[in-house]
Protein backbone atom coordinates (compact mmCIF):
# COMPACT_ATOMS: atom_id res chain seq x y z
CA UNK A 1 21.73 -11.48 10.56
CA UNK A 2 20.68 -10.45 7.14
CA UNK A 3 22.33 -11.97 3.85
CA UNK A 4 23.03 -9.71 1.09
CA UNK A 5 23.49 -11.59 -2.87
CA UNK A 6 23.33 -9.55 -6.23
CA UNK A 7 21.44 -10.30 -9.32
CA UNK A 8 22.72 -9.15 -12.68
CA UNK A 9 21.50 -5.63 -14.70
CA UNK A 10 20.94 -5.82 -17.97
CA UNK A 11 19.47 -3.07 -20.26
CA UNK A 12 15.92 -4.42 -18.27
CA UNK A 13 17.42 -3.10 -15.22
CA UNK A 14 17.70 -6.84 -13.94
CA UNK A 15 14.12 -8.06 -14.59
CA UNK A 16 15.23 -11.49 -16.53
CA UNK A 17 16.95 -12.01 -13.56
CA UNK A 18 14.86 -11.73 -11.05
CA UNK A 19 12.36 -13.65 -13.03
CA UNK A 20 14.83 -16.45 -12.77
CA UNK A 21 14.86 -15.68 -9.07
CA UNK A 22 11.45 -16.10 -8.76
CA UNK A 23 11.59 -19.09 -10.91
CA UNK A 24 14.40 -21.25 -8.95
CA UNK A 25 12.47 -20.51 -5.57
CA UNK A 26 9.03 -21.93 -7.02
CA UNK A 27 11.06 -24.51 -8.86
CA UNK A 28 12.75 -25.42 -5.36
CA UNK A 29 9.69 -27.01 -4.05
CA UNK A 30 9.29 -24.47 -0.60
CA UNK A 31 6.84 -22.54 -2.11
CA UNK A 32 3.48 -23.45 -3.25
CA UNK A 33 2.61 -20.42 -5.25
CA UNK A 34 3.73 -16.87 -5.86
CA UNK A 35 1.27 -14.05 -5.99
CA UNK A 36 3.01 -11.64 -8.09
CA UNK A 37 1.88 -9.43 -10.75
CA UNK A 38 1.96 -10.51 -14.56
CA UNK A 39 1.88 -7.80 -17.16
CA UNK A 40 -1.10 -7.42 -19.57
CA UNK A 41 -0.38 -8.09 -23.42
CA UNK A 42 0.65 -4.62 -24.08
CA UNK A 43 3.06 -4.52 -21.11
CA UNK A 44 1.96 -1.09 -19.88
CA UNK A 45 0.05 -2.08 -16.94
CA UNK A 46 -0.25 -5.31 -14.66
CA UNK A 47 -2.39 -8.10 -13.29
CA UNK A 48 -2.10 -10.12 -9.65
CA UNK A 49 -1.83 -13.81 -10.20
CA UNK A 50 -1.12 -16.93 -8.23
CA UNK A 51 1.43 -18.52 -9.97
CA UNK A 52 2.26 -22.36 -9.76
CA UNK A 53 4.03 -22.91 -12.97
CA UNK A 54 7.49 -21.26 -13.56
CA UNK A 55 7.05 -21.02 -17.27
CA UNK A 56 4.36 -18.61 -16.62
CA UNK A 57 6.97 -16.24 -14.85
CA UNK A 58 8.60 -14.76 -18.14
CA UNK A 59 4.95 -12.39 -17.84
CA UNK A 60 6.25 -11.39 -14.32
CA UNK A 61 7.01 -7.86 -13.70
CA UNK A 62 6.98 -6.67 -10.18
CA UNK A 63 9.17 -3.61 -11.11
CA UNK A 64 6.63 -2.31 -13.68
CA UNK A 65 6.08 1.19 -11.51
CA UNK A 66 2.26 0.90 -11.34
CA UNK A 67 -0.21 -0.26 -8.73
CA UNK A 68 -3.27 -1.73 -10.42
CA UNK A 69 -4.45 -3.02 -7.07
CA UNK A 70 -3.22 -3.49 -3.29
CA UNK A 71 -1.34 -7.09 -3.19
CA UNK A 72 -2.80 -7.38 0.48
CA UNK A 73 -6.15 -7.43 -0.59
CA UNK A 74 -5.10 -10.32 -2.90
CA UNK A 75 -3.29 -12.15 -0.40
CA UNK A 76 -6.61 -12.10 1.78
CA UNK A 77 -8.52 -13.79 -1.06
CA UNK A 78 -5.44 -17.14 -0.79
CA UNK A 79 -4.84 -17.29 2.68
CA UNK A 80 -5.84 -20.59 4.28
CA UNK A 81 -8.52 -20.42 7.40
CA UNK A 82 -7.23 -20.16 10.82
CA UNK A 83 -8.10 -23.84 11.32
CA UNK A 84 -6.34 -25.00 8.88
CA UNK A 85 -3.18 -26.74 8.62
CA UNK A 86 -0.57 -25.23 6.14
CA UNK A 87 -0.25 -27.36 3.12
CA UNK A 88 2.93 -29.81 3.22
CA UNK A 89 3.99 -28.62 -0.10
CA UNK A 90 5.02 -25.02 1.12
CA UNK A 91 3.79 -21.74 1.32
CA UNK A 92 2.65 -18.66 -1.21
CA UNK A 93 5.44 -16.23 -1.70
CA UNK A 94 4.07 -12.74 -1.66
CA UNK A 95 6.42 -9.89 -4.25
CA UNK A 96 4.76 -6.42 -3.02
CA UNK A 97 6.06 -3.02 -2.33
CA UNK A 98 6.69 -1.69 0.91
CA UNK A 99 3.08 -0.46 1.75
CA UNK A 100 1.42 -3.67 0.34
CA UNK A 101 3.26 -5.80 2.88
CA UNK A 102 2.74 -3.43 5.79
CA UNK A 103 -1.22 -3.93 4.83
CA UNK A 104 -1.11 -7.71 4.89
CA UNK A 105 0.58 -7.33 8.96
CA UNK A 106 -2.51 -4.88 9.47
CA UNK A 107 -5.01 -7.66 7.73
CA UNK A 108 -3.25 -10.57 9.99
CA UNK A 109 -3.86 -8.70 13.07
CA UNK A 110 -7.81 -8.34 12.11
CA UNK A 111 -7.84 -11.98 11.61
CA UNK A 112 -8.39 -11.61 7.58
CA UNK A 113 -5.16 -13.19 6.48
CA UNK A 114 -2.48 -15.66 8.15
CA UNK A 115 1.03 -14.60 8.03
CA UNK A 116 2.47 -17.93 8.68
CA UNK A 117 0.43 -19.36 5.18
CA UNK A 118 3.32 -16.23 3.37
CA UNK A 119 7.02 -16.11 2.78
CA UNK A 120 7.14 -12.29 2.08
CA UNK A 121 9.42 -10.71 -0.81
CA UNK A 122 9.69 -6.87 -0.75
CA UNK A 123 10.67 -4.43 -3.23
CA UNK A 124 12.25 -1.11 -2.59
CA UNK A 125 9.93 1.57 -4.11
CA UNK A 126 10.50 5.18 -4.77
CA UNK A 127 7.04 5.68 -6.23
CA UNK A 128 4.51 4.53 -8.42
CA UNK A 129 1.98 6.14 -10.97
CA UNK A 130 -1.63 6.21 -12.17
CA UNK A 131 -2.43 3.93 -15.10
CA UNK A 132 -3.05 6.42 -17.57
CA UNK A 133 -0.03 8.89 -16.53
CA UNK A 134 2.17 5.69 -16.95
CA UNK A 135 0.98 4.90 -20.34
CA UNK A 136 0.91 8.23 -21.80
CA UNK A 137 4.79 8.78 -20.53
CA UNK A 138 5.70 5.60 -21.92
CA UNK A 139 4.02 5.78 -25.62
CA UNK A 140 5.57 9.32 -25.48
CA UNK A 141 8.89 8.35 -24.62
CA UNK A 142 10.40 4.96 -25.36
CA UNK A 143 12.93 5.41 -22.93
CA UNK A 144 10.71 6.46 -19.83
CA UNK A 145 11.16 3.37 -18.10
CA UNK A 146 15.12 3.64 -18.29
CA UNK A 147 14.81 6.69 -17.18
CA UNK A 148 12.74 6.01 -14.23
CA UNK A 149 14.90 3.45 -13.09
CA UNK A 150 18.17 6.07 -12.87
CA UNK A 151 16.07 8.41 -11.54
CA UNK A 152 14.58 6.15 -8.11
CA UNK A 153 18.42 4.01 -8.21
CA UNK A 154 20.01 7.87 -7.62
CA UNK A 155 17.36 8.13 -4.27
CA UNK A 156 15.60 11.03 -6.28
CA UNK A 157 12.74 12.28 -4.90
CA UNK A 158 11.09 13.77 -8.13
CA UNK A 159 9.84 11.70 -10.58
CA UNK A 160 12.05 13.03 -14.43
CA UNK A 161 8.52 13.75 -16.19
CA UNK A 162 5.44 12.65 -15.07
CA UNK A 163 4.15 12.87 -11.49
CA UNK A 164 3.94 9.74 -8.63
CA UNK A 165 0.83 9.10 -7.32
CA UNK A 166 -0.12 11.51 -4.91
CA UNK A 167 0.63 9.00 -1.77
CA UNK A 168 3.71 7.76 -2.77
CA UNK A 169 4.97 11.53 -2.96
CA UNK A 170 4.21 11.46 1.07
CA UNK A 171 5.68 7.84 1.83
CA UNK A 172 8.81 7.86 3.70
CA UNK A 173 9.02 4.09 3.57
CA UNK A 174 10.70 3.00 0.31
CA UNK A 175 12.25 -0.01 1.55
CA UNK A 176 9.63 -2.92 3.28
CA UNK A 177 10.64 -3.76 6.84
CA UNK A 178 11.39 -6.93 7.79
CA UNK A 179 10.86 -8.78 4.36
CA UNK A 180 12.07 -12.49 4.50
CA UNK A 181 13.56 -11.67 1.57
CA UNK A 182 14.11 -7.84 -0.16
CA UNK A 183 14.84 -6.77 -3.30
CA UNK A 184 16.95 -3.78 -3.40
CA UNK A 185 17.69 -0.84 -6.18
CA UNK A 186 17.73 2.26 -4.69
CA UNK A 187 21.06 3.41 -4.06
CA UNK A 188 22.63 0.47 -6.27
CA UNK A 189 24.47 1.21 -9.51
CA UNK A 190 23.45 -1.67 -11.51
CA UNK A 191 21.38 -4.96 -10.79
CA UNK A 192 19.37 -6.06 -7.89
CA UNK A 193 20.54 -6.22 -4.57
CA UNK A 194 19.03 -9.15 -2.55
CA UNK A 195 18.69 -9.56 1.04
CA UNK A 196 18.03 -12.43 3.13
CA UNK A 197 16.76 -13.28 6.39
CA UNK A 198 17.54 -17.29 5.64
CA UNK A 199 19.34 -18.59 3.47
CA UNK A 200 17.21 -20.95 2.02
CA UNK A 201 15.18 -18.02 0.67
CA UNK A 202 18.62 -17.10 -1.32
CA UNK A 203 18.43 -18.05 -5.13
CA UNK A 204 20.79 -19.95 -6.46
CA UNK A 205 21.70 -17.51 -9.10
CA UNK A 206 22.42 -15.24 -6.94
CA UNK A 207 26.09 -13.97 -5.75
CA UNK A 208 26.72 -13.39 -2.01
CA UNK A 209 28.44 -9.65 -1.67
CA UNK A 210 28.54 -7.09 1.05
CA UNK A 211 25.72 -4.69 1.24
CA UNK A 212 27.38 -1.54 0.00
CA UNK A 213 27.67 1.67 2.21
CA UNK A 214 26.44 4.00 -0.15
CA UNK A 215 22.87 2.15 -0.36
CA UNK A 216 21.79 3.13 2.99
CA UNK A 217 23.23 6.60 2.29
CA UNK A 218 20.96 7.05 -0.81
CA UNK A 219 17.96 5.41 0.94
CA UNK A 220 18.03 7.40 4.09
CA UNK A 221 18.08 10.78 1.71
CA UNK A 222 14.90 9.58 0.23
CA UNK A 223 13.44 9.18 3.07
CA UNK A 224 14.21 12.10 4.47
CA UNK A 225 13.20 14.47 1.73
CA UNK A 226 9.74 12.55 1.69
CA UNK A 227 9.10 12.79 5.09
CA UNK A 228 9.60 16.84 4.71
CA UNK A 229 7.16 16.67 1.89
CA UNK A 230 4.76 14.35 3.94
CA UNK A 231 4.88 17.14 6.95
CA UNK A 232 4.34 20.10 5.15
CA UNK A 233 1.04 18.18 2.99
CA UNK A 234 -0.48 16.97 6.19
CA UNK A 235 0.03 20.22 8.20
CA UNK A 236 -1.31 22.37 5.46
CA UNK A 237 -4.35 20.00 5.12
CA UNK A 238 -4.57 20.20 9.05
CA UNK A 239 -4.75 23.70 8.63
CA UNK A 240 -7.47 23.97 6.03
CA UNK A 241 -9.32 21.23 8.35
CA UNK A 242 -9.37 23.96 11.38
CA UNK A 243 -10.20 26.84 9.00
CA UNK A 244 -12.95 25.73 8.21
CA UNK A 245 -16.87 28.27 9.01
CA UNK A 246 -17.42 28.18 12.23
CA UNK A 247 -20.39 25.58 12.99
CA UNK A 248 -18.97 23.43 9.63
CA UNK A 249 -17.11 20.31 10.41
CA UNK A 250 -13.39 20.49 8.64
CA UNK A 251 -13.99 17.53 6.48
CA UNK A 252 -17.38 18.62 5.41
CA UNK A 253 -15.84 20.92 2.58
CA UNK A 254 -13.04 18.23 1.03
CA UNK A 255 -15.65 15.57 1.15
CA UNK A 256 -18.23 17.44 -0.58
CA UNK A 257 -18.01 16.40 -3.79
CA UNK A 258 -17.86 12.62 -2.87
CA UNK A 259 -21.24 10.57 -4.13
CA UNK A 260 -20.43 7.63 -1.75
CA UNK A 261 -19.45 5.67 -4.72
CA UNK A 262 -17.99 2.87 -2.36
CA UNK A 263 -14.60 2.89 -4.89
CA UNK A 264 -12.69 3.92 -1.79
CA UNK A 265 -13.63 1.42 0.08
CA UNK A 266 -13.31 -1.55 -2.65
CA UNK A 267 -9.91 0.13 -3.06
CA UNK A 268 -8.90 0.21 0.84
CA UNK A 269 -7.00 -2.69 1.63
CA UNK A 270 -8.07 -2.21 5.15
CA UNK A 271 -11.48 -1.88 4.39
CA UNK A 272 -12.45 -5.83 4.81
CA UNK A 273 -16.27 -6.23 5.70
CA UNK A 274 -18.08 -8.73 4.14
CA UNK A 275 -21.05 -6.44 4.37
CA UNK A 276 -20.79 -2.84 4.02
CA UNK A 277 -23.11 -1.14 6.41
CA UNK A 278 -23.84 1.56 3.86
CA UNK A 279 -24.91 -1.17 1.22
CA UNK A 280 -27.51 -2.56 3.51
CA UNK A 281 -31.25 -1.30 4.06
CA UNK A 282 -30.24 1.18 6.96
CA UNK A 283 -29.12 3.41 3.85
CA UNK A 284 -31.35 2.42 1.09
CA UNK A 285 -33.80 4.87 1.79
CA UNK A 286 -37.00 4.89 0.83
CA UNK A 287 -38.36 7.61 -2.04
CA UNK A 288 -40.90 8.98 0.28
CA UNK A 289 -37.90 10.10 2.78
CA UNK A 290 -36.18 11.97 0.33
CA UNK A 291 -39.15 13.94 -0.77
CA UNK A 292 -39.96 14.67 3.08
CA UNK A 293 -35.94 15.95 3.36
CA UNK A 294 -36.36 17.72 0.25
CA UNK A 295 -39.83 19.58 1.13
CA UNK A 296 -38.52 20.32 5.22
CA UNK A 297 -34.54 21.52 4.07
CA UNK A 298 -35.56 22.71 -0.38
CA UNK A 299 -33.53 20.53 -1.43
CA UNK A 300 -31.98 17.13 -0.37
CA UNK A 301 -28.80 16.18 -1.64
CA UNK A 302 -28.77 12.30 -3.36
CA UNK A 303 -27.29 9.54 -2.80
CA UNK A 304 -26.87 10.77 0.92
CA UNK A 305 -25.17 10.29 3.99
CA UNK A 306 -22.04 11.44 2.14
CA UNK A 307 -20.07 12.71 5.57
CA UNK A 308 -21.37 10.15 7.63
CA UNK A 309 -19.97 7.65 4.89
CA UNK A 310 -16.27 8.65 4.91
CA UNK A 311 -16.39 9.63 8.84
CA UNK A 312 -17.40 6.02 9.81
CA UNK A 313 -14.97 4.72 7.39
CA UNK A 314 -12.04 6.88 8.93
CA UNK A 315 -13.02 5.65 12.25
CA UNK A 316 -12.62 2.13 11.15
CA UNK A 317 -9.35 2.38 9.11
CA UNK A 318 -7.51 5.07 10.43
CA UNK A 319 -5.42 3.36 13.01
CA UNK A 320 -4.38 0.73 10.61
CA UNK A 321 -3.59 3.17 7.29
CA UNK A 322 -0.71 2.41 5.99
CA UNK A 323 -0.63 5.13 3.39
CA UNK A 324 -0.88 3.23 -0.23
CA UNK A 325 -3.36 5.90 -1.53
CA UNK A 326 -5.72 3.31 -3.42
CA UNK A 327 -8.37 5.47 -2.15
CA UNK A 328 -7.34 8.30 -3.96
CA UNK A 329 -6.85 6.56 -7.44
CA UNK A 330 -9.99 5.25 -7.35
CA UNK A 331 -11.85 7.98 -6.27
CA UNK A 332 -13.65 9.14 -9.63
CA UNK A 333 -14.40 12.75 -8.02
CA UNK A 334 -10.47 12.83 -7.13
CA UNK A 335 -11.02 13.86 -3.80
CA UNK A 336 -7.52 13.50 -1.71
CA UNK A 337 -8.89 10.97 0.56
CA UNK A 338 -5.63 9.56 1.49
CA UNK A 339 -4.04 13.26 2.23
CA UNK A 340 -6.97 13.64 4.58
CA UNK A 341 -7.32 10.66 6.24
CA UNK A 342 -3.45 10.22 7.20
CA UNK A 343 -3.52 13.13 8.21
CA UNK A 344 -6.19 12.12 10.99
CA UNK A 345 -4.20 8.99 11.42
CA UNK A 346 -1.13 11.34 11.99
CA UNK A 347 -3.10 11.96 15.29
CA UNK A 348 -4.52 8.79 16.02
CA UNK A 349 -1.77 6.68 15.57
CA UNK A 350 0.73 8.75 17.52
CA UNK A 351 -1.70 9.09 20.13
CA UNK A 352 -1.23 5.10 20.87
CA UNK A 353 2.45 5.34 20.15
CA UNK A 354 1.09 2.85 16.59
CA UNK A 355 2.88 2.03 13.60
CA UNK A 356 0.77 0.45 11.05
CA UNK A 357 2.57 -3.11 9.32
CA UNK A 358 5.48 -2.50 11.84
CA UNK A 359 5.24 -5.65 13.64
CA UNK A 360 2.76 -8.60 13.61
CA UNK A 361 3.33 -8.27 17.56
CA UNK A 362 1.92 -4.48 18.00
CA UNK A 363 -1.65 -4.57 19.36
CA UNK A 364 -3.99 -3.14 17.47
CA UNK A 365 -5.52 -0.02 19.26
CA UNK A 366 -9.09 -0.60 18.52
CA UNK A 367 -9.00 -3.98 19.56
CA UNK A 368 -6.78 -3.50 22.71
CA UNK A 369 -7.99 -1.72 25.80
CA UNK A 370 -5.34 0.56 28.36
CA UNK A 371 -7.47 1.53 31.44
CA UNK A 372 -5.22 4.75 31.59
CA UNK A 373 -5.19 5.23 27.83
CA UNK A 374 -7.43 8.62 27.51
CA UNK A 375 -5.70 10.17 30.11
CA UNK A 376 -3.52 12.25 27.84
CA UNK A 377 -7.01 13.94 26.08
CA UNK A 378 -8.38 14.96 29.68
CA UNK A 379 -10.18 11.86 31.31
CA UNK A 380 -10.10 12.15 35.00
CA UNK A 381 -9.62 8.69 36.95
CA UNK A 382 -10.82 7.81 39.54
């Protein structure tokens, strides 16, 4: 049974306040570390850090609305080995948004990361933005960020000015599942809202209340107006993938423009090789080979291997994407990878009945085998 506390507003929205949250758990000797994100010296965009000293947590601010980089990816790089023993002293507490923890279940289940070695805090998020949008909206408007935060606490789906990132305008999961401890402001008038799976993961600042009715009212609206927004992007781009000439592949005309950049893929929190087959010699082609493409086709498109790049990267990731359009943002041709790959996972993961970062105890498709699990596309047993 969950435990529900408040934290006090404030004209910051109740940032001081959950610094001091953040500061009383580190301070209380069960965690280790918290990898959270600092802000920069101009306080317009953010930096992960592993944080061991409270009086470094006045820099803190998880609530900032931009996404610099995928927190999973970051917990990867602190998790202890498998044969390890968990330090004595405690364990890292994790602050990410909804997708970021659903990517660090998906990283524990291909053996990168080690839930146990996390005590996971969760933020409700209605949406984040690009870098630049965020910093032009803010040096524009000295009140952008108060007016953010009335806008996502109201459960609206718009953003007042500038536009979300692309993915978060398709994610119908504002609120992370199963945090051991959430943060909640959508659907609350003033503060933070805190919720608790244990009650030693309660601050002490924090008062114990009743979660209020009209949160789950306000959260469910948000979810549902994104997941009409979600269907209608992924069906049109579903559309346009079965439109395309007749001989073409569908994804041959979005990825197009893509010069296998690898950005994507540095980006993808589910993206984990050590090695990247496509940075090895099997694609470092020799100059002769080009010239022999060029003089056979009249012309021989450079670096390469575009198509075959992104389709052997959707096979890998697409059963664990969890959405967090990292891709995207990094993509400096600003192809909508994340549009179409979820929309491939749409398929894929509904064919195996698969959530992504729903539970640590959901088999992973690729790596579980269902004798009878094909028959649905037309394999005939025998």
């Amino acid at each position: 049974m969950s435990l529900f506390a408040t934290l006090p507003g404030g004209p910051d929205g109740g940032l001081d306040s959950l610094r001091q949250a953040l500061a009383e758990l580190l301070q209380a000797g069960r965690l280790r570390a918290l990898l959270v994100m600092l802000q920069t010296r101009d306080g317009l965009s953010l930096q992960p850090a592993l944080v061991t000293k409270a009086e470094r947590l006045p820099l803190a601010d998880p609530l900032l609305p931009v996404m610099p980089i995928h927190m999973a990816r970051m917990a990867s790089l602190v998790s202890l080995g498998a044969t390890e023993e968990p330090p004595a002293e405690g364990k890292v507490g994790v602050v990410g948004r909804p997708c970021e923890l659903r990517g660090m279940v998906e990283l524990a289940k291909l053996n990168q990361l080690r839930m146990d070695d996390f005590v996971t805090i969760g933020l409700d998020c209605a949406g984040t933005f690009e870098g630049a949008a965020w910093r032009r909206w803010s040096e524009s408007d000295p009140q952008a960020r108060r007016r953010l935060e009335e806008s996502q606490r109201a459960a609206s789906p718009d953003a007042p000015q500038e536009s979300y990132r692309h993915a978060c305008t398709l994610c119908d999961t504002p609120v992370a599942w199963e945090a051991d401890l959430a943060v909640h402001w959508i659907g609350v008038e003033d503060g933070l809202l805190l919720e608790a799976r244990d009650a030693g993961w309660m601050p002490p600042s924090a008062q114990p209340v009743e979660d209020p009715p009209a949160r789950a009212a306000s959260v469910e609206r948000l979810e549902l107006a994104r997941r009409a927004g979600r269907q209608q992007a992924l069906d049109a781009m579903e559309a346009r993938m079965h439109s395309a000439p007749e001989g073409m592949p569908g994804l041959m005309l979005d990825f197009e423009p893509c010069q296998r950049c690898h950005n994507c893929t540095v980006a993808c929190p589910i993206c984990y090789c050590k090695e990247c087959l496509f940075r090895t010699d099997t694609f470092r082609h020799e100059p002769r080979r080009y010239f022999g493409w060029a003089e056979r086709k009249g012309a021989a498109r450079l670096p390469g291997d575009t198509l075959t790049f992104q389709l052997t990267r959707l096979c890998h990731v697409t059963a664990s994407c969890v959405g967090c359009g990292m891709c995207t943002s990094a993509c400096p041709a600003e192809l909508p990878v994340d549009l179409l790959f979820q929309t491939v996972a749409r398929r894929t993961q509904a064919l195996f009945d698969y959530v992504p970062g729903r539970s640590l105890q959901d088999p992973l498709p690729p790596a579980t085998f269902e004798r009878k699990e094909f028959v649905d596309l037309g394999e005939v047993h025998r």
